[in-house]
Protein backbone atom coordinates (compact mmCIF):
# COMPACT_ATOMS: atom_id res chain seq x y z
CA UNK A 1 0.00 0.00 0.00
CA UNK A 2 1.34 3.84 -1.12
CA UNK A 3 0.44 6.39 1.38
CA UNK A 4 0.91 10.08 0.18
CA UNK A 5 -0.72 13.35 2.08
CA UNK A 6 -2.24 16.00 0.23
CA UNK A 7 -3.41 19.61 0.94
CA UNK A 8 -6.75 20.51 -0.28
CA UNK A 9 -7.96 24.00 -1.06
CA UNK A 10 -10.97 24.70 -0.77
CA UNK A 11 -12.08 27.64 -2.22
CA UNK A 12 -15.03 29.59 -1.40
CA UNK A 13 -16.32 32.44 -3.31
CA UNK A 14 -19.75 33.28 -1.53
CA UNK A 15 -21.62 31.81 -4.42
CA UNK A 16 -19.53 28.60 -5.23
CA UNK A 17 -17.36 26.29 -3.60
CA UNK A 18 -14.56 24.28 -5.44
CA UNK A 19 -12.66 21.64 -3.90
CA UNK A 20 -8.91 20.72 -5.61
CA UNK A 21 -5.58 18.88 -4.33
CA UNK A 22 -3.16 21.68 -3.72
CA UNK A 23 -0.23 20.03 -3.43
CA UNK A 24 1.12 16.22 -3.13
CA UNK A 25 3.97 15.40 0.29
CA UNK A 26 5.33 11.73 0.69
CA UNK A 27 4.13 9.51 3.42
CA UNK A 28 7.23 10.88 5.47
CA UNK A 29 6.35 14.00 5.14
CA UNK A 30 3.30 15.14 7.55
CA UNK A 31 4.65 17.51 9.58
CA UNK A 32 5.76 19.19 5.96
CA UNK A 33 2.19 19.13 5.06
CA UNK A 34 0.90 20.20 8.07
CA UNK A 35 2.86 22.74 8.31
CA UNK A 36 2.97 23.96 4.54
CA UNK A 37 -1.30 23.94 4.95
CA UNK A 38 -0.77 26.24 7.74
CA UNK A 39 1.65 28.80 6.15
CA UNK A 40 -1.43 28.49 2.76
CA UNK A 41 -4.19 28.66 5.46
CA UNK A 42 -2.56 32.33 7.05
CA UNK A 43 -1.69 33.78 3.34
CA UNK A 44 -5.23 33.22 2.38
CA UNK A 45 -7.05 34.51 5.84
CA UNK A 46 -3.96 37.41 6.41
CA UNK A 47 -2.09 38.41 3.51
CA UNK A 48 -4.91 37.99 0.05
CA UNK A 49 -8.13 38.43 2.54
CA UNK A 50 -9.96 35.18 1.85
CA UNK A 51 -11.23 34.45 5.10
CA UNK A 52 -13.43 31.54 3.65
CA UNK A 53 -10.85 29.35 1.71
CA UNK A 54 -9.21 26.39 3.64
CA UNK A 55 -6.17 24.03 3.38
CA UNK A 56 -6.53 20.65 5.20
CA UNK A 57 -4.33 17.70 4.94
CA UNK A 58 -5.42 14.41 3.83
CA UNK A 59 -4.22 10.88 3.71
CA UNK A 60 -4.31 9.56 0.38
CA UNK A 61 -3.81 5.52 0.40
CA UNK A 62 -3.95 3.22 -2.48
CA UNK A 63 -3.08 -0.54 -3.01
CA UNK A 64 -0.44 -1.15 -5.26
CA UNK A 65 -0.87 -4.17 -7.76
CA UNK A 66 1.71 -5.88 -9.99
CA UNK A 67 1.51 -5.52 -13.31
């Protein structure tokens, strides 16, 4: 089994909401991920003024298969 995290945006504009993978971190890599959402999640809310976007991470696991 392949385990990656991923940050989702999610993107809300008052009238829609879009959901898309931000970016993609290696299973060793949560605390990168974590912390990466959290430097995305104060830009948006601080720095460009989107209060309603959000960045979460999630686990992303799939089963590998030969061939």
């Amino acid at each position: 089994m392949t385990t990656q995290y991923v940050i989702v945006h999610r993107r809300d504009t008052g009238r829609t909401v879009e959901e898309q993978v931000h970016d993609i971190h290696p299973d060793s890599d949560l605390t990168a991920a974590t912390e990466h959402a959290a430097e995305l999640q104060y830009n948006a809310n601080h720095v460009y003024g989107r209060t309603r976007d959000t960045y979460r991470v999630a686990r992303l696991a799939y089963i590998d298969e030969e061939g």
